[in-house]
PDB file of N, CA and C in Angstrom:
ATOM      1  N   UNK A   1     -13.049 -11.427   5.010  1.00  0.00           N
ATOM      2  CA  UNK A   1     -11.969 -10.462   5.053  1.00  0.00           C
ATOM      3  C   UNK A   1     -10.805 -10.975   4.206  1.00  0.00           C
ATOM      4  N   UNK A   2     -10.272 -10.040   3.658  1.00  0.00           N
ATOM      5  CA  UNK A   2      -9.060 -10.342   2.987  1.00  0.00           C
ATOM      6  C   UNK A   2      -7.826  -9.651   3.084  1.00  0.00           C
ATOM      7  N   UNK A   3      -6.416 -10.561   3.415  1.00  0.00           N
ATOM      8  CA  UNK A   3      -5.691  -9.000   3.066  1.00  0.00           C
ATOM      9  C   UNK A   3      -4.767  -9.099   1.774  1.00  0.00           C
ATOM     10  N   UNK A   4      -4.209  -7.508   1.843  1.00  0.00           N
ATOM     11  CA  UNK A   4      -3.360  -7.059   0.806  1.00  0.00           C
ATOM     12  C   UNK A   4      -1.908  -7.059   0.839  1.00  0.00           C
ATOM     13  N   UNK A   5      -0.911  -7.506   0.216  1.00  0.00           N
ATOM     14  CA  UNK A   5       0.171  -7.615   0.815  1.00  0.00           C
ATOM     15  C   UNK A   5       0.674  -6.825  -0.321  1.00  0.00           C
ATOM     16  N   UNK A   6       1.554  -5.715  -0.181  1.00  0.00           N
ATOM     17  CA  UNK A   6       2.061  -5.084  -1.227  1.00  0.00           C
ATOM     18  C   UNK A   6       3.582  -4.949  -0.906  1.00  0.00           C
ATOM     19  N   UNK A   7       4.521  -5.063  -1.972  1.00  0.00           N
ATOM     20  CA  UNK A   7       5.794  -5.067  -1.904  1.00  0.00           C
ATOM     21  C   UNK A   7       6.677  -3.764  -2.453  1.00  0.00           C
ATOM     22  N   UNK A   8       7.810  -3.089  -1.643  1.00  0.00           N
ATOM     23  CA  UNK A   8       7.951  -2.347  -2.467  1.00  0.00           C
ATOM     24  C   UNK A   8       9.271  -1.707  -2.285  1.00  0.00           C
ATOM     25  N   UNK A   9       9.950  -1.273  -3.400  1.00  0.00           N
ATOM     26  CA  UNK A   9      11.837  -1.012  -2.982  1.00  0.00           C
ATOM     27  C   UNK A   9      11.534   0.589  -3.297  1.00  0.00           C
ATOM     28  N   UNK A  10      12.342   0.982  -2.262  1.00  0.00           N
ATOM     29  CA  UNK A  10      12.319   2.689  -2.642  1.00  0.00           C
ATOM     30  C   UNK A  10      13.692   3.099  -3.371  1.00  0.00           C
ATOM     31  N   UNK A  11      13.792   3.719  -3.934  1.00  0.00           N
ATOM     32  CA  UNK A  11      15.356   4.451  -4.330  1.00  0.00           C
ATOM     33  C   UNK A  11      16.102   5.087  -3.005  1.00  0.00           C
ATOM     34  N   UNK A  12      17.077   4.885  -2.951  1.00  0.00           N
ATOM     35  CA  UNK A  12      18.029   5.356  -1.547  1.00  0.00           C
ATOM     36  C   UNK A  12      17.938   6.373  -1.625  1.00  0.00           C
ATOM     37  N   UNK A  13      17.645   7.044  -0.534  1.00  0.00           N
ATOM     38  CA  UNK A  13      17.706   8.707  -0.171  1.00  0.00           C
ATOM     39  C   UNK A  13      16.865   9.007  -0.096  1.00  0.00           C
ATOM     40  N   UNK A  14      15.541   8.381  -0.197  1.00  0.00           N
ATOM     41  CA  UNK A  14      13.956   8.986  -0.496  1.00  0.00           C
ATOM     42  C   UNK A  14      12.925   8.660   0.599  1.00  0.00           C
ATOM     43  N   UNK A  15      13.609   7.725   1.585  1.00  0.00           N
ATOM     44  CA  UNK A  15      13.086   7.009   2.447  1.00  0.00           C
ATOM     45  C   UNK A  15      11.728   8.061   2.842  1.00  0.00           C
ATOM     46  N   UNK A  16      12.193   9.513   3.634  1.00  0.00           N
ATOM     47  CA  UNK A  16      11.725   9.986   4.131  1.00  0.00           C
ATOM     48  C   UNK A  16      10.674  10.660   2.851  1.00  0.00           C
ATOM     49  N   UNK A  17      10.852  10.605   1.965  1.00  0.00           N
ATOM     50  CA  UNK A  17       9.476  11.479   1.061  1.00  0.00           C
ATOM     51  C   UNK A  17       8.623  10.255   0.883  1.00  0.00           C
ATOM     52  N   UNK A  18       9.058   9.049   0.849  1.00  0.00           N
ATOM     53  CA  UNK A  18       8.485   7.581   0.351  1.00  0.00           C
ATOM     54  C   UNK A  18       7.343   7.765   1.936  1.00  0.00           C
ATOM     55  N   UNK A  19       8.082   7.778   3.111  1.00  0.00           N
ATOM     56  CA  UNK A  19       6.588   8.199   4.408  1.00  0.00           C
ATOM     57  C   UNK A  19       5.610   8.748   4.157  1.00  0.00           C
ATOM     58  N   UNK A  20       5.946  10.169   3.737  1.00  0.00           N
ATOM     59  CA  UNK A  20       4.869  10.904   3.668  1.00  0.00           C
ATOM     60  C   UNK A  20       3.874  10.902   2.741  1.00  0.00           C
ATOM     61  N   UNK A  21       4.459  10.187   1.385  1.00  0.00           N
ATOM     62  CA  UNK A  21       3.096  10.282   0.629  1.00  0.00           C
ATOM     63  C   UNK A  21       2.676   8.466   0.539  1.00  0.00           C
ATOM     64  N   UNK A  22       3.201   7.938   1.678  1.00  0.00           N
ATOM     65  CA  UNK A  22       2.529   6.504   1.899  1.00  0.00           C
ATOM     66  C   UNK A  22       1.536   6.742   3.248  1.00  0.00           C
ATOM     67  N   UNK A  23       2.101   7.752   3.980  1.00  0.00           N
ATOM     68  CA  UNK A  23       0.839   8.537   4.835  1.00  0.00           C
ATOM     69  C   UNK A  23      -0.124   9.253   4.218  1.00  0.00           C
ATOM     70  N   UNK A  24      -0.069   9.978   3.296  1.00  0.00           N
ATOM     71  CA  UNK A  24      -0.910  10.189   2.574  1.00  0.00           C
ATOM     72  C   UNK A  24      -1.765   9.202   1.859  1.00  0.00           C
ATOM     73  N   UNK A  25      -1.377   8.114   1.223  1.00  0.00           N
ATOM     74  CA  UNK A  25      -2.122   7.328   0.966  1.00  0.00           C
ATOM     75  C   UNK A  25      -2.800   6.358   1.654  1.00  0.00           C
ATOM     76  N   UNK A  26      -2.349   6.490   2.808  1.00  0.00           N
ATOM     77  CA  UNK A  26      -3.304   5.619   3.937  1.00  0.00           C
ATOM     78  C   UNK A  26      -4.442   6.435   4.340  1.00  0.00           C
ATOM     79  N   UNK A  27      -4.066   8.080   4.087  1.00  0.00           N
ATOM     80  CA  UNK A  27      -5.338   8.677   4.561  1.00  0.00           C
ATOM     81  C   UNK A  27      -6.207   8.857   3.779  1.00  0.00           C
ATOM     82  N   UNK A  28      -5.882   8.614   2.396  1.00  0.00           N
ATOM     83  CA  UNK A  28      -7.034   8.611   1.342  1.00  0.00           C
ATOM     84  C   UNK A  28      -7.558   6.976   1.837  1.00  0.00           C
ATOM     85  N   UNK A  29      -6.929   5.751   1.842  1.00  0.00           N
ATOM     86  CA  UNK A  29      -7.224   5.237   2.772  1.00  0.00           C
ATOM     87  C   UNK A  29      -8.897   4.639   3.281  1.00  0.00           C
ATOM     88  N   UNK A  30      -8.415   5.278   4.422  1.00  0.00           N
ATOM     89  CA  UNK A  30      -9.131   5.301   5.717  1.00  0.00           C
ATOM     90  C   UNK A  30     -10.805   5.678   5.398  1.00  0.00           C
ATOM     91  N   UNK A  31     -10.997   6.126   4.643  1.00  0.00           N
ATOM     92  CA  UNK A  31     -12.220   6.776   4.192  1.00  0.00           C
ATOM     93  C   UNK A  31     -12.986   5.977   2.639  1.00  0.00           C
ATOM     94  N   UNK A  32     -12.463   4.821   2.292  1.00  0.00           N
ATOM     95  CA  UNK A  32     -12.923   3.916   1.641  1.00  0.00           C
ATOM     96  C   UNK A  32     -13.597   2.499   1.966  1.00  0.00           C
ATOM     97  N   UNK A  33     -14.834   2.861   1.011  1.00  0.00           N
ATOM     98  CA  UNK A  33     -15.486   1.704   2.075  1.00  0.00           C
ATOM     99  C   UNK A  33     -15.069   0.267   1.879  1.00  0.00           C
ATOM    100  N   UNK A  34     -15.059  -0.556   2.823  1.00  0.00           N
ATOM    101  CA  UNK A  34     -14.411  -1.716   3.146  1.00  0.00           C
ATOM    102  C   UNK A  34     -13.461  -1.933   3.281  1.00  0.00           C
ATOM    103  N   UNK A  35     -12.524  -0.766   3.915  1.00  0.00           N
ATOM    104  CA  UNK A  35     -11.163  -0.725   4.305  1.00  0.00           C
ATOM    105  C   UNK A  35     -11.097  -0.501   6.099  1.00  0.00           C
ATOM    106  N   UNK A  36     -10.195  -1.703   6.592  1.00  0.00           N
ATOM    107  CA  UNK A  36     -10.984  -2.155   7.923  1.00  0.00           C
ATOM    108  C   UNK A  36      -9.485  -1.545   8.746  1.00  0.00           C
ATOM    109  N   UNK A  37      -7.737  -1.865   8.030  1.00  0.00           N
ATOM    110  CA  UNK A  37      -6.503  -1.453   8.996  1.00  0.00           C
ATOM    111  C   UNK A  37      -5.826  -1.741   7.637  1.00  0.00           C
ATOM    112  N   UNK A  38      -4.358  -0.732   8.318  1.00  0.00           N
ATOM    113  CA  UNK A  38      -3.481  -1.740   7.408  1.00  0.00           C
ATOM    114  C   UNK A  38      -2.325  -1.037   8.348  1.00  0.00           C
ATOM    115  N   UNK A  39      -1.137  -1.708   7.813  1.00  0.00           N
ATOM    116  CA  UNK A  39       0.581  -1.557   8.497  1.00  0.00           C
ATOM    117  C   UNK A  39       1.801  -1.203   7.489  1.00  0.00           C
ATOM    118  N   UNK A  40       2.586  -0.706   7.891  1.00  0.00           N
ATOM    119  CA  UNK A  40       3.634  -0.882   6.971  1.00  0.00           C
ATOM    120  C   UNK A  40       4.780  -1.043   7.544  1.00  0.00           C
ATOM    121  N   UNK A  41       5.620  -1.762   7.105  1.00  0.00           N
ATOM    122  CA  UNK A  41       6.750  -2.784   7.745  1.00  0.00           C
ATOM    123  C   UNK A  41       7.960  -2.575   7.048  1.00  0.00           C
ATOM    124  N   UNK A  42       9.046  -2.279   7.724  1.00  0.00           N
ATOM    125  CA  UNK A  42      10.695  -2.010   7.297  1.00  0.00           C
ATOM    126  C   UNK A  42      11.366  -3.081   7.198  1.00  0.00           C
ATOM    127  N   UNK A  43      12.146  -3.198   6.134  1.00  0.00           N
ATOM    128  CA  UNK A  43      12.452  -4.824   6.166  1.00  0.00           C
ATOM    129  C   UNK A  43      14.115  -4.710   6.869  1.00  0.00           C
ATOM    130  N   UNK A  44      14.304  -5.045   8.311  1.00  0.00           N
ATOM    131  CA  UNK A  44      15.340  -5.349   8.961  1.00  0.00           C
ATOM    132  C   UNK A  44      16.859  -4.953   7.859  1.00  0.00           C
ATOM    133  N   UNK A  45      17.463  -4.152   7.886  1.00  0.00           N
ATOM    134  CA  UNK A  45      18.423  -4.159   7.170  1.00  0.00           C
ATOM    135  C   UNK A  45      18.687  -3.746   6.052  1.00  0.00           C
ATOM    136  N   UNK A  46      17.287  -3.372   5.662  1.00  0.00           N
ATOM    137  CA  UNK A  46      17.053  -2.745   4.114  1.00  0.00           C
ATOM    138  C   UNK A  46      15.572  -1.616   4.101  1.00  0.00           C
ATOM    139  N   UNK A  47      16.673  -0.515   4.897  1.00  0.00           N
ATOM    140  CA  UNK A  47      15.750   0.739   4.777  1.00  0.00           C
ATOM    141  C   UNK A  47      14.760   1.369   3.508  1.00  0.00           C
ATOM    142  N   UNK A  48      15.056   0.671   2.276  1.00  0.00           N
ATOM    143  CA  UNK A  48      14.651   0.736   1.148  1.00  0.00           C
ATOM    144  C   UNK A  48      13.298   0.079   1.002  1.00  0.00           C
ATOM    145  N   UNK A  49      13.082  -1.144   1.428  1.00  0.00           N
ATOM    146  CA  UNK A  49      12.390  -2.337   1.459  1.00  0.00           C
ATOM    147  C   UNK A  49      11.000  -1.970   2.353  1.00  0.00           C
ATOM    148  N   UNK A  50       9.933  -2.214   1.630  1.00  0.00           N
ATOM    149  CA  UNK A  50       8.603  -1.871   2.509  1.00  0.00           C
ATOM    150  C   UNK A  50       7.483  -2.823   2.214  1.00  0.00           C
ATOM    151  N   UNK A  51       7.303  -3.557   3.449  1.00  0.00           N
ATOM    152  CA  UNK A  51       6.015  -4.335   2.782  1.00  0.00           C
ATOM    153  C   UNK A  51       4.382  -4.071   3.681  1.00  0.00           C
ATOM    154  N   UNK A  52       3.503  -3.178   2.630  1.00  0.00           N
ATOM    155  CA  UNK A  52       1.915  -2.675   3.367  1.00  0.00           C
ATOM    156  C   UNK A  52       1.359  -4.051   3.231  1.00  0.00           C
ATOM    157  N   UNK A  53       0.799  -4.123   4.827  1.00  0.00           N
ATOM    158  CA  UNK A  53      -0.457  -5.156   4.707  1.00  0.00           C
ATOM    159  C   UNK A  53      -1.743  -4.693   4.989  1.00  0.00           C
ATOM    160  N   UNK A  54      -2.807  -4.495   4.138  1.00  0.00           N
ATOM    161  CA  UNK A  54      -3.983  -3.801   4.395  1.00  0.00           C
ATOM    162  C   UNK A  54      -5.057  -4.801   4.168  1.00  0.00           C
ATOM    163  N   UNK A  55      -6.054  -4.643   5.335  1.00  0.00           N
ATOM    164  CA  UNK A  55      -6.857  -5.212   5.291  1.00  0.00           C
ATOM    165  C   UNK A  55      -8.579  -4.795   4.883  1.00  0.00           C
ATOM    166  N   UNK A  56      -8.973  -5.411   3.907  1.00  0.00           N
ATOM    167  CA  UNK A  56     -10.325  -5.368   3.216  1.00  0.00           C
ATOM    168  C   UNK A  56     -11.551  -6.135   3.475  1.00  0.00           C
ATOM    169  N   UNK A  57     -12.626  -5.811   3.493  1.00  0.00           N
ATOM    170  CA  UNK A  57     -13.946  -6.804   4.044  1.00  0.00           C
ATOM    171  C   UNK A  57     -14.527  -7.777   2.866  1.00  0.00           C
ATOM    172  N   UNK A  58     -13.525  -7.151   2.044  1.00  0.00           N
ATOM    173  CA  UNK A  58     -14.195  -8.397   1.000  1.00  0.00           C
ATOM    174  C   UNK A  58     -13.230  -7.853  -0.581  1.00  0.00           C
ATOM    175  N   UNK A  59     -13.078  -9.029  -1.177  1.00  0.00           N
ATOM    176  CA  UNK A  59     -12.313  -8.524  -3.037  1.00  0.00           C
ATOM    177  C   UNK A  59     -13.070  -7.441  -3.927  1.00  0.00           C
ATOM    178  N   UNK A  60     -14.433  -7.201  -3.376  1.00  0.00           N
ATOM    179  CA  UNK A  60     -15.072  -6.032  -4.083  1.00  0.00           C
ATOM    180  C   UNK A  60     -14.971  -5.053  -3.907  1.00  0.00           C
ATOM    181  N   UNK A  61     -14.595  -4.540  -2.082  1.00  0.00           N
ATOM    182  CA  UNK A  61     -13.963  -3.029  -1.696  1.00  0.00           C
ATOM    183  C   UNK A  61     -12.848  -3.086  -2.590  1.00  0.00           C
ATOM    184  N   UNK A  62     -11.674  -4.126  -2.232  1.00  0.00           N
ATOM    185  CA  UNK A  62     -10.075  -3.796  -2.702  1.00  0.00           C
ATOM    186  C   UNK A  62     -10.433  -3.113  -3.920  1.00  0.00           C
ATOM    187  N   UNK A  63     -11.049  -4.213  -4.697  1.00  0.00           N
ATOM    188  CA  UNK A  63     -11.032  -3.621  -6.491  1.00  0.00           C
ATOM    189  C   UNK A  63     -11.232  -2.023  -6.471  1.00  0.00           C
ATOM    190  N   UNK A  64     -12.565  -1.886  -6.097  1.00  0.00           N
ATOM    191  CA  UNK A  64     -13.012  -0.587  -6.046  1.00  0.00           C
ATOM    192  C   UNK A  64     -11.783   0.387  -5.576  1.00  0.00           C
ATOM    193  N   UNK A  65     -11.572   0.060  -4.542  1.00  0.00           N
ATOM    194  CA  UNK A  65     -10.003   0.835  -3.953  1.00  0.00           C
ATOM    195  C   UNK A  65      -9.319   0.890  -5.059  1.00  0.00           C
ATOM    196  N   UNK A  66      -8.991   0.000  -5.330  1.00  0.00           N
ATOM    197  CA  UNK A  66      -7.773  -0.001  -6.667  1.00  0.00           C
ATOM    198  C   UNK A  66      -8.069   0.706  -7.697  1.00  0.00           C
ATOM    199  N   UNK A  67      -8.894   0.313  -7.869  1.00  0.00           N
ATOM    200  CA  UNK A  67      -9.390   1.012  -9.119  1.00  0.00           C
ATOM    201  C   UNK A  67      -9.587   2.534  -9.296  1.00  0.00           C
ATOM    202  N   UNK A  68     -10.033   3.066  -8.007  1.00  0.00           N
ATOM    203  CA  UNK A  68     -10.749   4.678  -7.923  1.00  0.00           C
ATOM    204  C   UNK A  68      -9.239   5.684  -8.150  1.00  0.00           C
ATOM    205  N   UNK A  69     -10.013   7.054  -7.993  1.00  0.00           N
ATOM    206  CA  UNK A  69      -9.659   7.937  -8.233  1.00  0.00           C
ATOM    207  C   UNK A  69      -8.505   8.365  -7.202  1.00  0.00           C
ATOM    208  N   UNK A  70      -8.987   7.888  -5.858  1.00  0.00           N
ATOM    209  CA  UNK A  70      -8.224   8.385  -5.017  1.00  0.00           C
ATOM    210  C   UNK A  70      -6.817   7.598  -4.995  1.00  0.00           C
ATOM    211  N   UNK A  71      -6.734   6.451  -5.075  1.00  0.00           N
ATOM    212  CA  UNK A  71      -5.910   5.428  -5.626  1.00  0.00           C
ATOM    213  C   UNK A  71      -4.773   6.325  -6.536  1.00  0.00           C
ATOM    214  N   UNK A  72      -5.413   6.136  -7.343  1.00  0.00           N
ATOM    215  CA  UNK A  72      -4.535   7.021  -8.265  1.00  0.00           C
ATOM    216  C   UNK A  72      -3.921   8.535  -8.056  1.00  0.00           C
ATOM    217  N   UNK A  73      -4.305   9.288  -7.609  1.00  0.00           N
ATOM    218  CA  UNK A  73      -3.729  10.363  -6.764  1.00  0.00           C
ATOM    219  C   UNK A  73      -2.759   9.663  -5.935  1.00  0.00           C
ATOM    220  N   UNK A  74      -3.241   8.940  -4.776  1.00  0.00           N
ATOM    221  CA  UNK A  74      -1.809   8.641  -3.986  1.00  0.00           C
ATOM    222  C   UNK A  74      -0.746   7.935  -4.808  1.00  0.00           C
ATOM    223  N   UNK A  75      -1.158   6.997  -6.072  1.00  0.00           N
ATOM    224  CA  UNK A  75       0.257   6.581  -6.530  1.00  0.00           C
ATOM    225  C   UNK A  75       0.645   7.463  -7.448  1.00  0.00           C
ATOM    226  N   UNK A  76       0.569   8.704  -7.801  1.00  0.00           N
ATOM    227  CA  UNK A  76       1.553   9.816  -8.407  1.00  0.00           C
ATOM    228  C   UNK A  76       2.188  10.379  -7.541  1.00  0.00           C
ATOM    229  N   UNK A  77       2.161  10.313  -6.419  1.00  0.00           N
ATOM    230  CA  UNK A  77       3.085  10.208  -5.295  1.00  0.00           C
ATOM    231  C   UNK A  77       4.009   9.444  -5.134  1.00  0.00           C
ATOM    232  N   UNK A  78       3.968   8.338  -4.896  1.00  0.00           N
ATOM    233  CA  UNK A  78       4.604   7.023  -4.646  1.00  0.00           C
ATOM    234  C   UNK A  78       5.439   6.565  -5.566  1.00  0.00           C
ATOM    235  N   UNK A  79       5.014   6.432  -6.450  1.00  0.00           N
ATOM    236  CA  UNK A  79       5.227   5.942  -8.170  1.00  0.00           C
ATOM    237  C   UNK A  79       6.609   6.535  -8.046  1.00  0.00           C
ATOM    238  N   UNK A  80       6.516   7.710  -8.421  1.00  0.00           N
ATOM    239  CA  UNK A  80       8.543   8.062  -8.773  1.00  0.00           C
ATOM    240  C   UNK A  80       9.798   8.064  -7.568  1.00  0.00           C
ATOM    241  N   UNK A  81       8.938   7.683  -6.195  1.00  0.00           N
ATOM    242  CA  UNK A  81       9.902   7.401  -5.075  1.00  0.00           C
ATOM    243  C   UNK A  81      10.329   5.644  -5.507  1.00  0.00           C
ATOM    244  N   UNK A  82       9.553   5.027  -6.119  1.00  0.00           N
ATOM    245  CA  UNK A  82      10.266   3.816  -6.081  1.00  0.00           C
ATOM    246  C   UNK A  82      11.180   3.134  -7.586  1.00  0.00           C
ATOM    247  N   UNK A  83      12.043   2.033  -7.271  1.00  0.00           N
ATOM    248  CA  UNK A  83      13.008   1.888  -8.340  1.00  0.00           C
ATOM    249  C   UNK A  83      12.509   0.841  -8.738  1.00  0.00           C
ATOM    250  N   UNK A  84      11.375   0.261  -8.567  1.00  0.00           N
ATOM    251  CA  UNK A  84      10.783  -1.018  -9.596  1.00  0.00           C
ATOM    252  C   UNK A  84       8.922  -0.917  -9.084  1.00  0.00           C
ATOM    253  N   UNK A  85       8.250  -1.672  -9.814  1.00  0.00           N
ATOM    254  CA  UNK A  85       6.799  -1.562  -9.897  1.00  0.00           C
ATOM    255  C   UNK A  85       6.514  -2.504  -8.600  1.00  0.00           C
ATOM    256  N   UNK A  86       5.527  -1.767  -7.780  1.00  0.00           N
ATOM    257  CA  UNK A  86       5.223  -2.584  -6.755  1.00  0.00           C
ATOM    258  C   UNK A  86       4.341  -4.130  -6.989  1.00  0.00           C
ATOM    259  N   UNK A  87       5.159  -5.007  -6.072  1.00  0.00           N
ATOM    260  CA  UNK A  87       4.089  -6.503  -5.781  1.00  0.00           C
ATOM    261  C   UNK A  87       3.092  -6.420  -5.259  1.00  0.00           C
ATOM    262  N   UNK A  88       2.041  -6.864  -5.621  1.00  0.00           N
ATOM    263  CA  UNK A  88       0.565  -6.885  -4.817  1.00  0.00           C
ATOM    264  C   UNK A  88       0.355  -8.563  -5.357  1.00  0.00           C
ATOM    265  N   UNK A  89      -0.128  -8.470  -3.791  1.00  0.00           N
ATOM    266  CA  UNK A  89      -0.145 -10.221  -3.179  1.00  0.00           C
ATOM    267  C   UNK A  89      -1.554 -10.316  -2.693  1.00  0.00           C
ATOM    268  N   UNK A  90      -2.658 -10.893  -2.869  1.00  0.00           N
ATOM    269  CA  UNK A  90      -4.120 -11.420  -2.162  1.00  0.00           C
ATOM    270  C   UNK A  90      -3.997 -12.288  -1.411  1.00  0.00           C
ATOM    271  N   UNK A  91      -4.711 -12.161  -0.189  1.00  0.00           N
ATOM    272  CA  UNK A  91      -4.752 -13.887   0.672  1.00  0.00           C
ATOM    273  C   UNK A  91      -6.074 -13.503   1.038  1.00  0.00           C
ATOM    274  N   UNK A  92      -6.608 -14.657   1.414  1.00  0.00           N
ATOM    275  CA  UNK A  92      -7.968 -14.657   1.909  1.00  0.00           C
ATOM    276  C   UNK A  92      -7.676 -15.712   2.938  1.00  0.00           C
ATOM    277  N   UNK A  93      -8.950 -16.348   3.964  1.00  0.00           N
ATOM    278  CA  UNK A  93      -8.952 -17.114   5.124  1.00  0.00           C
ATOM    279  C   UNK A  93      -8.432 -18.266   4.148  1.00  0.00           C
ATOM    280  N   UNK A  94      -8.251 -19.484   4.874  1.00  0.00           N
ATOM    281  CA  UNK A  94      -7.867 -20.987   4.279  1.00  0.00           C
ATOM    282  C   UNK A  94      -9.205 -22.031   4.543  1.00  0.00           C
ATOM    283  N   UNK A  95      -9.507 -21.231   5.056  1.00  0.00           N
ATOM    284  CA  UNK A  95     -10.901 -22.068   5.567  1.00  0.00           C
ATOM    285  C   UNK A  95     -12.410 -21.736   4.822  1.00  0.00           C
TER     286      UNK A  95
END
């Protein structure tokens, strides 16, 4: 298993459109294979600030994820709610 750590600043005022098509993209999501959970997290003090942690069964789903079609649909969504290019972070076990 691996997860995904993605980083990401929204433009002020957008908070609430930045939800819905990050709900949307969890529900494209949910229906890709080797996609097991993921979260998304408000960073204390900076309503702008969002960091998704999603979890994958292996670096060959993510890619595929990343890579596909549906992927891309949800970030023409996303894409113009935010004011810089999102961080994407890999971790895997340590062991």
């Amino acid at each position: 298993m691996i997860k995904i750590i993605i980083e990401r600043r929204i433009m002020p005022g957008l908070e609430e459109e930045y939800e819905e098509a990050a709900r949307e993209a969890m529900r494209y999501s949910l229906g890709a294979r080797g996609f097991i959970g993921g979260e998304t997290l408000v960073e204390r003090g900076h309503s702008d600030r969002r960091l998704v942690i999603v979890k994958w069964r292996n670096l060959d789903a993510w890619n595929a994820w990343y890579t596909s079609e549906e992927r891309a649909r949800a970030m023409q969504l996303i894409l113009p709610l935010l004011t810089e290019d999102e961080t994407i972070r890999i971790y895997e076990p340590a062991y």
